[in-house]
N, C-alpha and C. Protein backbone atom coordinates (compact mmCIF):
# COMPACT_ATOMS: atom_id res chain seq x y z
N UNK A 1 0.84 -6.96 7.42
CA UNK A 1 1.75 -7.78 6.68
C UNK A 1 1.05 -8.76 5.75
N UNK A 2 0.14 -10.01 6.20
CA UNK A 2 -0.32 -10.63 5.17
C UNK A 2 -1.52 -10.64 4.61
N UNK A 3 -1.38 -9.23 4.51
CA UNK A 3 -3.29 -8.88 4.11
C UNK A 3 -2.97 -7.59 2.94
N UNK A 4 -2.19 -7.62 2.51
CA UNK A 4 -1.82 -7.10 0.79
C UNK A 4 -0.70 -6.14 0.88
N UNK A 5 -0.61 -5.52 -0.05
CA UNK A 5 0.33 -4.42 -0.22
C UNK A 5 0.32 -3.42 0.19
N UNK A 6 0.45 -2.35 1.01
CA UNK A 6 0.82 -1.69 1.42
C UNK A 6 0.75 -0.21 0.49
N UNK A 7 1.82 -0.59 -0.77
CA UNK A 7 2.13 0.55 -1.49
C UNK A 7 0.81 0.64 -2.50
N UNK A 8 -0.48 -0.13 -2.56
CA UNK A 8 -1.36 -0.09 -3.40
C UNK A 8 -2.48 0.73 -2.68
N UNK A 9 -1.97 0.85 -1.36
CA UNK A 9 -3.34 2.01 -0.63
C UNK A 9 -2.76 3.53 -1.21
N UNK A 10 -3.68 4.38 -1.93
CA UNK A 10 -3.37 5.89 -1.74
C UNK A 10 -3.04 6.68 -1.33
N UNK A 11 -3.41 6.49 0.06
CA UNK A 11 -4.00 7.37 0.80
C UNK A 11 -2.58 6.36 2.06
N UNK A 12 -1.68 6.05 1.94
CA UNK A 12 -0.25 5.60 2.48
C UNK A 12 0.24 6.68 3.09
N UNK A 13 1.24 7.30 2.61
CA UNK A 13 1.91 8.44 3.13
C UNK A 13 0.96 9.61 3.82
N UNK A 14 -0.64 9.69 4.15
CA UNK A 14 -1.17 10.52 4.85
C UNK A 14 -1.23 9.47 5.98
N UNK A 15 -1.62 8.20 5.93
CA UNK A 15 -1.69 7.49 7.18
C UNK A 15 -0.54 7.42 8.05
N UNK A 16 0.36 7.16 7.50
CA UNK A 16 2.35 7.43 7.46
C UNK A 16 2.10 8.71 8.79
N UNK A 17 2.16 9.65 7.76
CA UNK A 17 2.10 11.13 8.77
C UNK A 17 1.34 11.38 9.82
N UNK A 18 0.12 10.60 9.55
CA UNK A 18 -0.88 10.72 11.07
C UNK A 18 -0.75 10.27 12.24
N UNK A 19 -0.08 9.16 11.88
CA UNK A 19 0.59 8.29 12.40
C UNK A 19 1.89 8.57 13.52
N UNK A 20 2.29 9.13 12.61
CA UNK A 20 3.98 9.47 13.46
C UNK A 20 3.65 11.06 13.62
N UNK A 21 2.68 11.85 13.65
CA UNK A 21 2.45 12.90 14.29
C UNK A 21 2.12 12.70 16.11
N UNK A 22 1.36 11.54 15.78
CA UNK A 22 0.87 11.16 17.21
C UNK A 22 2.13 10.13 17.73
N UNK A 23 3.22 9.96 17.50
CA UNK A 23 4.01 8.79 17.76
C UNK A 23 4.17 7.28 18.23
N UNK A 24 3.64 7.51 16.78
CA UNK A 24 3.06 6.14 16.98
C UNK A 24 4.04 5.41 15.92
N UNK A 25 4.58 4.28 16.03
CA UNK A 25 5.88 3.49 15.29
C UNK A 25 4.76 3.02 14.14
N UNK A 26 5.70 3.12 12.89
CA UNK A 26 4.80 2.78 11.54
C UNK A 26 5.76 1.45 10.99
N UNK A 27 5.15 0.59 10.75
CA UNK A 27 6.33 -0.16 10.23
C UNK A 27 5.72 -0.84 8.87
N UNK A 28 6.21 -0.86 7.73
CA UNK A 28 6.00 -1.21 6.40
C UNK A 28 6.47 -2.62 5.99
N UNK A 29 5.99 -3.61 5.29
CA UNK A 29 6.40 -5.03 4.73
C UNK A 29 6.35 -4.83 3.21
N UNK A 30 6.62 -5.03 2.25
CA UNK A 30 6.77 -4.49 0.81
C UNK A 30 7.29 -5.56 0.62
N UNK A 31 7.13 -6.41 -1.00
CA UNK A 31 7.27 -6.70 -1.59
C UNK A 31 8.31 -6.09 -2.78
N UNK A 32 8.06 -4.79 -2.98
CA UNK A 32 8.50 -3.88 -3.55
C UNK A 32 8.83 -4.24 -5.33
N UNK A 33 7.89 -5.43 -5.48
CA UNK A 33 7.88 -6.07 -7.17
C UNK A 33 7.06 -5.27 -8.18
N UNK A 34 6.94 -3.77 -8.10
CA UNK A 34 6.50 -3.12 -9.43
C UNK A 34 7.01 -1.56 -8.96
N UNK A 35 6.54 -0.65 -10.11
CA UNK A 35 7.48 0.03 -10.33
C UNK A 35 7.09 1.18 -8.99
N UNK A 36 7.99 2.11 -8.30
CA UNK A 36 7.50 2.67 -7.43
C UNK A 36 8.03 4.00 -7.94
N UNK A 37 6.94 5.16 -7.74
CA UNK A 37 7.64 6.48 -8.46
C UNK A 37 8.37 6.89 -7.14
N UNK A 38 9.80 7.93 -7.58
CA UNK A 38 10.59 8.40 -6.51
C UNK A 38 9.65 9.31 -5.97
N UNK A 39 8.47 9.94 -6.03
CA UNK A 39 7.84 11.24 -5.34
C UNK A 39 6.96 10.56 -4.12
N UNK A 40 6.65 9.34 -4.24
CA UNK A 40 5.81 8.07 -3.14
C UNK A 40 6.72 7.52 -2.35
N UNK A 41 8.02 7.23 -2.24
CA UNK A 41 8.78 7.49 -1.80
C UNK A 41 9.34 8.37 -0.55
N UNK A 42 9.50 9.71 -1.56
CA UNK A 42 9.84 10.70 -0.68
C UNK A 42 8.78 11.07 0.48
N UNK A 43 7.41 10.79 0.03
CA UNK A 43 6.21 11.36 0.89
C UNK A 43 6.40 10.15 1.82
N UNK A 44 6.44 8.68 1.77
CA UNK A 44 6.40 8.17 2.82
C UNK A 44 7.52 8.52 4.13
N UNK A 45 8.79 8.56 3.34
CA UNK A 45 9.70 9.15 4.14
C UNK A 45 9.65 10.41 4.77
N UNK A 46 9.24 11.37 4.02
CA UNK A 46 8.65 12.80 4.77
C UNK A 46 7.59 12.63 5.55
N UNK A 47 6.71 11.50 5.87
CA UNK A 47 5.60 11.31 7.18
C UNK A 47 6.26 10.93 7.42
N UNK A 48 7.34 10.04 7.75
CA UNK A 48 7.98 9.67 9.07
C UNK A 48 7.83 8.03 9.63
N UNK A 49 7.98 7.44 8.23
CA UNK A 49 8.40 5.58 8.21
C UNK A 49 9.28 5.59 9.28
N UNK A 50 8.48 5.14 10.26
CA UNK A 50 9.71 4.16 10.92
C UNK A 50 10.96 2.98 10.65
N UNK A 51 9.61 2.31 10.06
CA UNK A 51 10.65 0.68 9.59
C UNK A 51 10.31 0.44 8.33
N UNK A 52 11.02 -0.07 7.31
CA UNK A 52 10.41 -0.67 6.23
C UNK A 52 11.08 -2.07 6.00
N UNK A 53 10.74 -2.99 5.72
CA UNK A 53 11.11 -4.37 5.32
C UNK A 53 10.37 -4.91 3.73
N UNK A 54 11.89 -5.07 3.32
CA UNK A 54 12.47 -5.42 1.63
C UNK A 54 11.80 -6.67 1.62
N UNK A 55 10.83 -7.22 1.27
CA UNK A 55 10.95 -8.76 0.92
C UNK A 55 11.42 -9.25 0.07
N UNK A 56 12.77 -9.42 0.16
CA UNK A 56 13.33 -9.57 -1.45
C UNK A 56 13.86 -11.05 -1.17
N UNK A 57 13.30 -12.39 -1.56
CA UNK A 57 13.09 -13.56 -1.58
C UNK A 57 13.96 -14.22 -2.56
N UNK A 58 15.03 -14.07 -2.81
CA UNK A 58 15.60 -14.84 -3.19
C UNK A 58 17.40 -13.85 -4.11
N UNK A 59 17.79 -14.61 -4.78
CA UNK A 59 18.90 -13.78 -5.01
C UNK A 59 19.14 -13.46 -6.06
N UNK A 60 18.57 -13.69 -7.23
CA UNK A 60 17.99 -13.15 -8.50
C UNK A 60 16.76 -13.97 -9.07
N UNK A 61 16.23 -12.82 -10.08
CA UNK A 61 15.10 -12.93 -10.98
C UNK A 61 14.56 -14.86 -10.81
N UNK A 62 15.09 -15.96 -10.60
CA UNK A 62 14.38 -17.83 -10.78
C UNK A 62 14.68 -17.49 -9.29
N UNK A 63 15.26 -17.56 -8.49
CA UNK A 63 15.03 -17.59 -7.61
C UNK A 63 13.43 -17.42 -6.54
N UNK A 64 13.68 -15.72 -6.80
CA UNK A 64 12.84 -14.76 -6.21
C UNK A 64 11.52 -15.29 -7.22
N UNK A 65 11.47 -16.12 -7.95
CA UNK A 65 9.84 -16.07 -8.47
C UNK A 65 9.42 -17.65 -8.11
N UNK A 66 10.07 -18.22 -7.01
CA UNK A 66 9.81 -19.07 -6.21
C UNK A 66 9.09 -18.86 -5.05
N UNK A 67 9.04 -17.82 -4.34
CA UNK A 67 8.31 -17.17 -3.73
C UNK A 67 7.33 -16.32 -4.33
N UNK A 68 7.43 -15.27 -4.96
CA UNK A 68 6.78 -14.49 -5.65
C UNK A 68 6.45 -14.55 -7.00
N UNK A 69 5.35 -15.60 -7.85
CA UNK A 69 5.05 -15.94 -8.72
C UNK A 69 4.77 -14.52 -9.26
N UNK A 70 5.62 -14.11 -10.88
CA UNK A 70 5.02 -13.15 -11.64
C UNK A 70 5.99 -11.88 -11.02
N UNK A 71 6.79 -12.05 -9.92
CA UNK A 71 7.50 -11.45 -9.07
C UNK A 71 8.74 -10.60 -9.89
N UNK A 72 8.89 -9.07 -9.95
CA UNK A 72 10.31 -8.27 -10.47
C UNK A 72 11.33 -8.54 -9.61
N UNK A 73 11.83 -9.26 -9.57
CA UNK A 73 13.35 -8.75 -8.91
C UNK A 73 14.16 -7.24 -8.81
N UNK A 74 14.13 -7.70 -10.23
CA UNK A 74 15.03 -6.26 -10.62
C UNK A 74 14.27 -5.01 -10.20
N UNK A 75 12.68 -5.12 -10.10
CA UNK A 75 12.38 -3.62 -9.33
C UNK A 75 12.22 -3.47 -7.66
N UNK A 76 12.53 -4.50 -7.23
CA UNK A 76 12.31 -5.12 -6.12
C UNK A 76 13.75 -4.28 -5.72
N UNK A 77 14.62 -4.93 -6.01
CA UNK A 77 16.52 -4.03 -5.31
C UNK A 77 15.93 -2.79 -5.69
N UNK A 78 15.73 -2.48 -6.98
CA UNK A 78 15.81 -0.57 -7.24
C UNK A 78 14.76 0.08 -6.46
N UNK A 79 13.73 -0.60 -5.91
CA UNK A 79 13.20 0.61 -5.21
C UNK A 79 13.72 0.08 -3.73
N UNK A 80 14.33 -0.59 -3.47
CA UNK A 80 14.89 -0.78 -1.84
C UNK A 80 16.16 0.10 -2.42
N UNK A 81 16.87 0.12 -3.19
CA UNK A 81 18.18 0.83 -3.19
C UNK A 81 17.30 2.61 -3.19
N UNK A 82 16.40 2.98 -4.24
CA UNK A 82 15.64 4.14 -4.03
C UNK A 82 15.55 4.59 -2.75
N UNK A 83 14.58 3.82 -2.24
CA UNK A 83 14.52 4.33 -0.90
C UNK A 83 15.98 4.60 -0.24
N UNK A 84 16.81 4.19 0.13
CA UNK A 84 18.40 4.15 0.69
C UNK A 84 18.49 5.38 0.30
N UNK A 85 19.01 5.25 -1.02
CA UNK A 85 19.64 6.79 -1.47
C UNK A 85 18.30 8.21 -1.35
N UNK A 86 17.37 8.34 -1.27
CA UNK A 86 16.52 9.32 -1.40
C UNK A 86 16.51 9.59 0.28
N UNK A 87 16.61 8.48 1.35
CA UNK A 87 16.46 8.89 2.54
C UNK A 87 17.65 9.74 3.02
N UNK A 88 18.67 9.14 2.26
CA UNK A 88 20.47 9.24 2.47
C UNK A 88 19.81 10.98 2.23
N UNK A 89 19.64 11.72 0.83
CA UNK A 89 19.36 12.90 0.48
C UNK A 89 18.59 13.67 1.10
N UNK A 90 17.29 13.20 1.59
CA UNK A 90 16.53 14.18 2.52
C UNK A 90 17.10 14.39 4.11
């Protein structure tokens, strides 16, 4: 959790899968403030995320950059709503 991002390691969705091959609970903290492609996504969800947690800090764009200096909002909901609907589909 407070030792960086998560979605900036590569090599994520193979740890994801190694992970929950051996059953072992994976749980994710995200920020989710830049852009996330839907195919990184799907691979984390296809290894087998247990948990993921939205840090979405506030309730629009002045808010949320009270916490998160330099912080998207707006990509922050769309890839928490992404994820929703892409898990909803697989």
């Amino acid at each position: 959790f407070n030792w960086g991002e998560p979605f900036f390691n590569p090599e994520l969705p193979r740890l994801i899968e190694y992970a929950s091959r051996r059953r072992i609970t994976t749980v994710i903290s995200s920020n989710l403030s830049f852009k996330l492609r839907d195919e990184v996504i799907r691979e984390v969800i296809r290894g087998g995320l247990t948990y993921l947690t939205g840090a979405i800090d506030g309730a629009d764009q002045a808010t949320y950059e009270v916490y998160r200096r330099g912080g998207k909002f707006d990509y922050a909901v769309a890839n928490l709503r992404r994820f929703a609907e892409i898990k909803r589909e697989m």
